[in-house]
C-alpha atoms as a PDB file:
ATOM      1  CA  UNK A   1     -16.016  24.034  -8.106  1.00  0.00           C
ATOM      2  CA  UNK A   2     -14.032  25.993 -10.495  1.00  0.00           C
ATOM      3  CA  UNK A   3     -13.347  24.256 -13.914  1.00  0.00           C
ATOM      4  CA  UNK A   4     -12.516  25.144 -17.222  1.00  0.00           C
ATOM      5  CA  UNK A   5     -14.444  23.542 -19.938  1.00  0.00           C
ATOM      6  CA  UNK A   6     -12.194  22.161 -23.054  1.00  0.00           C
ATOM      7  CA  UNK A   7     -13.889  21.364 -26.355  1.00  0.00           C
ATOM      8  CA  UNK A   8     -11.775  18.498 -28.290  1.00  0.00           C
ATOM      9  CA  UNK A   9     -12.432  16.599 -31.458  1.00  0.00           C
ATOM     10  CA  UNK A  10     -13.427  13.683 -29.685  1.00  0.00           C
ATOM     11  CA  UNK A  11     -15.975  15.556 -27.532  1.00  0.00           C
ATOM     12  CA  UNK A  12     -18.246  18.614 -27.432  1.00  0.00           C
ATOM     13  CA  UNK A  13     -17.302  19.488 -24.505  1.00  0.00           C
ATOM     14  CA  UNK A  14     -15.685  18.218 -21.644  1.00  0.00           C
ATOM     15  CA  UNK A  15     -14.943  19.491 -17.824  1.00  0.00           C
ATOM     16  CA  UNK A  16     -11.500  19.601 -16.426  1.00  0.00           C
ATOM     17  CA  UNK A  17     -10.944  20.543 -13.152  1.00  0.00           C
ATOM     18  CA  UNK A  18      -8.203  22.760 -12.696  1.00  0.00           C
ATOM     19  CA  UNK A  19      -6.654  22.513  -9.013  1.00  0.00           C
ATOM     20  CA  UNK A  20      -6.372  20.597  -6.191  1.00  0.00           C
ATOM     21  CA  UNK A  21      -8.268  23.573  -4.115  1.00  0.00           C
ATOM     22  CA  UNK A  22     -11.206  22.091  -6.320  1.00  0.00           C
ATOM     23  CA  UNK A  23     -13.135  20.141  -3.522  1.00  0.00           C
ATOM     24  CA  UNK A  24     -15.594  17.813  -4.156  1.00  0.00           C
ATOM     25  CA  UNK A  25     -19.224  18.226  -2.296  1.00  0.00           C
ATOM     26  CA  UNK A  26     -20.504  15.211  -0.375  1.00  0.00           C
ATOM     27  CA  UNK A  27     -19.508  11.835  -0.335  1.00  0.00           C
ATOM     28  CA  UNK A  28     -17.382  10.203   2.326  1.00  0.00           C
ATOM     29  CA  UNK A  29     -13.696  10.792   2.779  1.00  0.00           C
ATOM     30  CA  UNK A  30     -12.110   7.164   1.743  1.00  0.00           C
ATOM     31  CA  UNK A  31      -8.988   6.208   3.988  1.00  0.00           C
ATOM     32  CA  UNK A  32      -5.870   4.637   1.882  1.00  0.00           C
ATOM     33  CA  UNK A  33      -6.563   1.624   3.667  1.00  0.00           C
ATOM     34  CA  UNK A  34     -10.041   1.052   2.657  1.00  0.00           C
ATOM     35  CA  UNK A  35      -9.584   2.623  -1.449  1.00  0.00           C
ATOM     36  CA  UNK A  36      -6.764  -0.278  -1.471  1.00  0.00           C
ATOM     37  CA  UNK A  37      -8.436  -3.196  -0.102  1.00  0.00           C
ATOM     38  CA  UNK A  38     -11.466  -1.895  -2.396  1.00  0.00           C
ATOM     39  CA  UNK A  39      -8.936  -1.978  -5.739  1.00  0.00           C
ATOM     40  CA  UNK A  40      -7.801  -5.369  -4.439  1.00  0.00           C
ATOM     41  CA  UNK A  41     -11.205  -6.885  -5.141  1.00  0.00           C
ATOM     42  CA  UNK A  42     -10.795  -6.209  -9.140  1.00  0.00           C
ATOM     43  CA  UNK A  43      -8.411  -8.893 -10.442  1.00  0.00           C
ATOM     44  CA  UNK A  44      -5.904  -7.317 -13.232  1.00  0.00           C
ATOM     45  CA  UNK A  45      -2.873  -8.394 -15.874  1.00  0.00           C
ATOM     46  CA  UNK A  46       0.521  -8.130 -13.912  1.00  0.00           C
ATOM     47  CA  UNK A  47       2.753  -5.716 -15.750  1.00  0.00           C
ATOM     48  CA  UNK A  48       6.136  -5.109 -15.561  1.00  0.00           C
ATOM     49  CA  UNK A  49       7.045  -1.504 -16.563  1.00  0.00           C
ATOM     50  CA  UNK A  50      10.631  -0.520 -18.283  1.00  0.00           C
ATOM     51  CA  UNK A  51      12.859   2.085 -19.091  1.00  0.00           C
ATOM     52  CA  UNK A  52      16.522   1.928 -19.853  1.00  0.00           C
ATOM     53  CA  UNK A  53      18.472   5.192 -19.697  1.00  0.00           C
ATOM     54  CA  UNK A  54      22.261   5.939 -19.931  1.00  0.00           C
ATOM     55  CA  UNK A  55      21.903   4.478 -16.294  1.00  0.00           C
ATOM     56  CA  UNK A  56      20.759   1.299 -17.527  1.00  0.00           C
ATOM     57  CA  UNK A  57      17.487  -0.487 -17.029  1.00  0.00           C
ATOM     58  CA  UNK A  58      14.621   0.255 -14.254  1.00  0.00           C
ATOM     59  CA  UNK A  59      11.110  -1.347 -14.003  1.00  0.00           C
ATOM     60  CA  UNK A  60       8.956  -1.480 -11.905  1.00  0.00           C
ATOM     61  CA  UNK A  61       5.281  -3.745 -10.927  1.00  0.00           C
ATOM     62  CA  UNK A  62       2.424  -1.389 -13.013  1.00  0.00           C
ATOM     63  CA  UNK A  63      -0.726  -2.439 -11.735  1.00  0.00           C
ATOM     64  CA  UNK A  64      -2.254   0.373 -12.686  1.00  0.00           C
ATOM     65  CA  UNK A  65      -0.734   0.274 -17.029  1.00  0.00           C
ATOM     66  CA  UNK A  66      -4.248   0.551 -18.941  1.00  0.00           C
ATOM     67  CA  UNK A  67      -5.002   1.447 -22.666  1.00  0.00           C
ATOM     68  CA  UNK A  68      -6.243   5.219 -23.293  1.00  0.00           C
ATOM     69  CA  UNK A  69      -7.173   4.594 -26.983  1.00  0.00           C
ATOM     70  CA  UNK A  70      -5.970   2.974 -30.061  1.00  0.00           C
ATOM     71  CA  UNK A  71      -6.565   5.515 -32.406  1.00  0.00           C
ATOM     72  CA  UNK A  72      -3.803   6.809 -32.225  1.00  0.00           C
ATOM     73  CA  UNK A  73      -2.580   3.952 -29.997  1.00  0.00           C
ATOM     74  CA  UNK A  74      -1.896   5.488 -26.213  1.00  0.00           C
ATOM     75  CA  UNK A  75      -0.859   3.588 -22.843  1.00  0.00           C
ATOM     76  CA  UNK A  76      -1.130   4.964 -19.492  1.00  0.00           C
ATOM     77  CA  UNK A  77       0.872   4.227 -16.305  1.00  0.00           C
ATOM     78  CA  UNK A  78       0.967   5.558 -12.617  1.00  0.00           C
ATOM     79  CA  UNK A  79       4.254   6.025 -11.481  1.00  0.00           C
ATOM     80  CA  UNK A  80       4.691   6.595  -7.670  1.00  0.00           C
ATOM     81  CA  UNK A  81       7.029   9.668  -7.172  1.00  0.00           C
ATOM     82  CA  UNK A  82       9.387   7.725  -4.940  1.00  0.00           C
ATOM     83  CA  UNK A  83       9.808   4.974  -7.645  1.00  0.00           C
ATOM     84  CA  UNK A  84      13.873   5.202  -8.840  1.00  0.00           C
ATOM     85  CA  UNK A  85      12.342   3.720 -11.800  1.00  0.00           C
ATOM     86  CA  UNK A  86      10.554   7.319 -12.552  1.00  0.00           C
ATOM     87  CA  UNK A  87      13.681   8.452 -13.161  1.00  0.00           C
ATOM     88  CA  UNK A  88      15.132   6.436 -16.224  1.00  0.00           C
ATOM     89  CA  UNK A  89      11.628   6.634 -17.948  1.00  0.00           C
ATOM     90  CA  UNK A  90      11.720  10.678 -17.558  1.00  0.00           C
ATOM     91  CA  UNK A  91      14.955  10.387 -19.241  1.00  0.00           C
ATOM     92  CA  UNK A  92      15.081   8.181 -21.957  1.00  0.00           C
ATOM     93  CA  UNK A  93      10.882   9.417 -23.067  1.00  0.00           C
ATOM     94  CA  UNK A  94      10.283   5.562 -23.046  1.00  0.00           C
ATOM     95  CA  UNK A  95       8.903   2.854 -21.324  1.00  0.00           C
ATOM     96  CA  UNK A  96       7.728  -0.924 -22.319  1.00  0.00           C
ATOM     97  CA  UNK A  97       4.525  -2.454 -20.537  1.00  0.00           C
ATOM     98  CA  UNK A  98       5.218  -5.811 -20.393  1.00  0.00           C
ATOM     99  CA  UNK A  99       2.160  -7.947 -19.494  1.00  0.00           C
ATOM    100  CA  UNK A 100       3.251 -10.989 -17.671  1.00  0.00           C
ATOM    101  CA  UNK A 101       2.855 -15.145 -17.708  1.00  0.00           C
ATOM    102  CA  UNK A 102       1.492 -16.710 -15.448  1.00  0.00           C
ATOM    103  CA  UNK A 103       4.854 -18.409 -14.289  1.00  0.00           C
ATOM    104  CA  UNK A 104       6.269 -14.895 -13.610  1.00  0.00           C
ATOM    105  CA  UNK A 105       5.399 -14.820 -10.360  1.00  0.00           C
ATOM    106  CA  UNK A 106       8.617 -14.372  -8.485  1.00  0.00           C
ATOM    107  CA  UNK A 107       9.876 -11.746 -11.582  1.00  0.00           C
ATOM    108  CA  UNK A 108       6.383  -9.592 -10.443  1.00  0.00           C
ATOM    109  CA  UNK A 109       7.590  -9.870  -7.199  1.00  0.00           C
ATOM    110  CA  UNK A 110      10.780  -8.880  -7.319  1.00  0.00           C
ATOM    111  CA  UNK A 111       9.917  -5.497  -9.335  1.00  0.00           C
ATOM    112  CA  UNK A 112       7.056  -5.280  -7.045  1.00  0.00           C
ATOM    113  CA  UNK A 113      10.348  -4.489  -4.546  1.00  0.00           C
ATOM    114  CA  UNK A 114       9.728  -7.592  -2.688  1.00  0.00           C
ATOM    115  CA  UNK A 115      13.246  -9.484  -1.762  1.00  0.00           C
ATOM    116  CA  UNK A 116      16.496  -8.612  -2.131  1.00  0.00           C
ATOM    117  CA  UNK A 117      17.539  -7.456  -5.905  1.00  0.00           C
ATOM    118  CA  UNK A 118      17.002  -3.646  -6.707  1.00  0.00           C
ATOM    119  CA  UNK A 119      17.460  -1.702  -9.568  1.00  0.00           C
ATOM    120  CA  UNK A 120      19.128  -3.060 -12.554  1.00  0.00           C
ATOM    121  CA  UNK A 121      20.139  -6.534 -10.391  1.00  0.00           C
ATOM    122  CA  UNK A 122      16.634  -7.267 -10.746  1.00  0.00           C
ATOM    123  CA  UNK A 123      16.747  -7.783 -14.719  1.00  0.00           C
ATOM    124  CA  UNK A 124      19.361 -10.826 -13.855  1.00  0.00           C
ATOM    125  CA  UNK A 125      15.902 -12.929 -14.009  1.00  0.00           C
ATOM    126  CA  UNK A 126      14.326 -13.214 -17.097  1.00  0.00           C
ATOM    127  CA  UNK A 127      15.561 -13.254 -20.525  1.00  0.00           C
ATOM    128  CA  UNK A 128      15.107  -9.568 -21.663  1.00  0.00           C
ATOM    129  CA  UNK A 129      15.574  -8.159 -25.380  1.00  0.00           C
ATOM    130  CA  UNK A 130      14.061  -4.717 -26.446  1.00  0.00           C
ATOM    131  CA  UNK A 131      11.741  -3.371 -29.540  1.00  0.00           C
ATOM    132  CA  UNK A 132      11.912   0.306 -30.956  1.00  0.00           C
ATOM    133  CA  UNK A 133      13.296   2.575 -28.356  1.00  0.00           C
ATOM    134  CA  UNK A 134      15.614   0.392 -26.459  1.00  0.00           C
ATOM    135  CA  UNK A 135      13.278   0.014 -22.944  1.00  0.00           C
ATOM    136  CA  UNK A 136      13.915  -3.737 -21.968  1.00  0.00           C
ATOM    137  CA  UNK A 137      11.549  -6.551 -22.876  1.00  0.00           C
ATOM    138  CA  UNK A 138      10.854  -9.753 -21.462  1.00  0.00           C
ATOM    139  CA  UNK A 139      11.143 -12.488 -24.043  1.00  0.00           C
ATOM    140  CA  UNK A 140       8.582 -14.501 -22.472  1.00  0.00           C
ATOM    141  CA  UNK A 141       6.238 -12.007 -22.031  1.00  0.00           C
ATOM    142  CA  UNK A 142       2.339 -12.432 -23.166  1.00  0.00           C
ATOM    143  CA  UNK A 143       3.016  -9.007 -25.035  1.00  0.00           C
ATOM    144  CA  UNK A 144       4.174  -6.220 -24.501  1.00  0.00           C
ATOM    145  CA  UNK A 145       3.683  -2.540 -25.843  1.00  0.00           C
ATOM    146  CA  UNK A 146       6.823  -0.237 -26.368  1.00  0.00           C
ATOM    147  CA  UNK A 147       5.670   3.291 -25.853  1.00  0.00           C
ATOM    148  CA  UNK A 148       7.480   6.670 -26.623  1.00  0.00           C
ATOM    149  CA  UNK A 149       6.616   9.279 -23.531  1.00  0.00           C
ATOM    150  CA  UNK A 150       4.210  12.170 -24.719  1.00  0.00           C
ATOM    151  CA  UNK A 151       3.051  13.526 -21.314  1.00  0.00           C
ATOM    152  CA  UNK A 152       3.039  13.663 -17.605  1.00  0.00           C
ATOM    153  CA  UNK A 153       1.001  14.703 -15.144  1.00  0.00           C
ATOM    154  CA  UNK A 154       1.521  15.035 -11.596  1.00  0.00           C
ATOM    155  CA  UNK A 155      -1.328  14.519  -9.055  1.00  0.00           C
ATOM    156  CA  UNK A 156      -0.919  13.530  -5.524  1.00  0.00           C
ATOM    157  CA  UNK A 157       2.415  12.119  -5.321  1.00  0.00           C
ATOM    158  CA  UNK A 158       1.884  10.186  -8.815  1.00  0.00           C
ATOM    159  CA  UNK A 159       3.402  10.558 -12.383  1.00  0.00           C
ATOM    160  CA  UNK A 160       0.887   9.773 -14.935  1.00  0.00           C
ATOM    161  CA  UNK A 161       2.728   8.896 -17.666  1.00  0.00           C
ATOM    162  CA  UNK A 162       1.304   8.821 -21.170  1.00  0.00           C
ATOM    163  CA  UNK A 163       2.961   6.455 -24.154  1.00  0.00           C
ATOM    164  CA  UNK A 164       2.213   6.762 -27.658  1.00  0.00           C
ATOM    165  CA  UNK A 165       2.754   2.891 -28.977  1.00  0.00           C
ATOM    166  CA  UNK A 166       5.677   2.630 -31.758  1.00  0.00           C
ATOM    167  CA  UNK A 167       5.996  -1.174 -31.547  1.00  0.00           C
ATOM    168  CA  UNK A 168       4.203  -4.357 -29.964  1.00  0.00           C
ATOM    169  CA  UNK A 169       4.886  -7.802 -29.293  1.00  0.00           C
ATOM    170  CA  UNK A 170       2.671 -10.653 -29.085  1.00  0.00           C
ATOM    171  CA  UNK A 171       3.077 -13.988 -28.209  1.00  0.00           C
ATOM    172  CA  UNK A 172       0.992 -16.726 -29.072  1.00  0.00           C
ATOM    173  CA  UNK A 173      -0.537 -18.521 -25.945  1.00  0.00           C
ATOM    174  CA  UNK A 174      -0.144 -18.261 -22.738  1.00  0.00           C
ATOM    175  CA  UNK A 175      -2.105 -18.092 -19.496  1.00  0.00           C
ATOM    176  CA  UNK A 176      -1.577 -14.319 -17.527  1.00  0.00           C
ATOM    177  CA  UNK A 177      -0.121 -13.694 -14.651  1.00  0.00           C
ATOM    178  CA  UNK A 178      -3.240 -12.285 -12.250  1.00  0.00           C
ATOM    179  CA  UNK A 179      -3.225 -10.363  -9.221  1.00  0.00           C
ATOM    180  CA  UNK A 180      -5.787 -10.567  -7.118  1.00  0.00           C
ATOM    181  CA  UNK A 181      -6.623  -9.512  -3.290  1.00  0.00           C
ATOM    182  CA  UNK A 182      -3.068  -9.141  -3.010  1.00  0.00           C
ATOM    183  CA  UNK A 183      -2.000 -12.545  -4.231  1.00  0.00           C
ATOM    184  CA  UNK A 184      -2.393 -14.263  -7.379  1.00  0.00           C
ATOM    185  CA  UNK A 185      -4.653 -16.594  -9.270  1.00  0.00           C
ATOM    186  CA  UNK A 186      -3.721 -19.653 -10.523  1.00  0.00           C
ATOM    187  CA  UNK A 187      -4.410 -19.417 -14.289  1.00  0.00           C
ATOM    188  CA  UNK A 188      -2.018 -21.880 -15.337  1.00  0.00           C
END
């Protein structure tokens, strides 16, 4: 395997592998199929990411929004390539993570591109408002964490989008909105 290794404050030392001709010895090739039933078994906070650029709003279902650190205070989201939503958070260097009540279940699935709405129709539901950089915000929202974009990286198909967080909101209460082996738990 060819890899650089990349010393950083945080760490000694660290290895980064440097291309996808890097191939990984051993192991058994996992089929799409089988690597998403397998995520399916972990049970995670539905998100709703935003964006809102001088095309208007986009979001779309983030499964896979996570933390990096809080010092300084970094999100993370996958964005599929496809995704119009890439678009508008490429262009405005935003997006919100909006983590999502359990009673949003027909908001997840609409931005999860099930039914009928698309695009900006889909922000009819919901009452939305916005923090800091103007990405869209649902009111009712558990919390949500308004990001300013500091880097992508492109892997596979996927836009890893990183957000350094310039405002929160936090409501008080609430039950979460869980997906879980492709459905939902009831956590209300």
């Amino acid at each position: 395997m060819s890899c650089q290794r990349k010393n950083t404050r945080a760490c000694d030392c660290a290895t980064i592998c440097c291309s996808d001709s890097d191939k990984m010895t051993g192991g058994k090739i996992i089929d799409p199929k089988t690597f998403w039933r397998t995520l399916g078994q972990r049970a995670i906070g539905s998100t709703i990411v935003t964006a809102r650029s001088s095309e208007g709003p986009a979001g779309f279902l983030g499964l896979s929004a996570t933390h990096i650190t809080a010092d300084p205070p970094l999100m993370l989201v996958s964005i599929d390539k496809r995704t119009a939503a890439l678009a508008a958070v490429l262009a405005s260097r935003h997006f919100a993570v909006n983590f999502l009540p359990h009673d949003a279940r027909a908001l997840a699935e609409s931005f999860g591109g099930k039914g009928e709405l698309k695009g900006a129709a889909r922000f009819a539901a919901g009452a939305w408002t916005e923090l800091t950089t103007g990405a869209p915000v649902l009111k009712n929202a558990l919390g949500a964490m308004d990001c300013t974009l500091e880097e992508t990286i492109e892997r596979h198909g996927i836009c890893i989008a990183i957000g350094r967080v310039v405002d929160v909101m936090i409501a008080e209460g609430g039950a979460p909105l869980v997906h879980f082996r492709g459905g939902y738990l009831d956590t209300g």
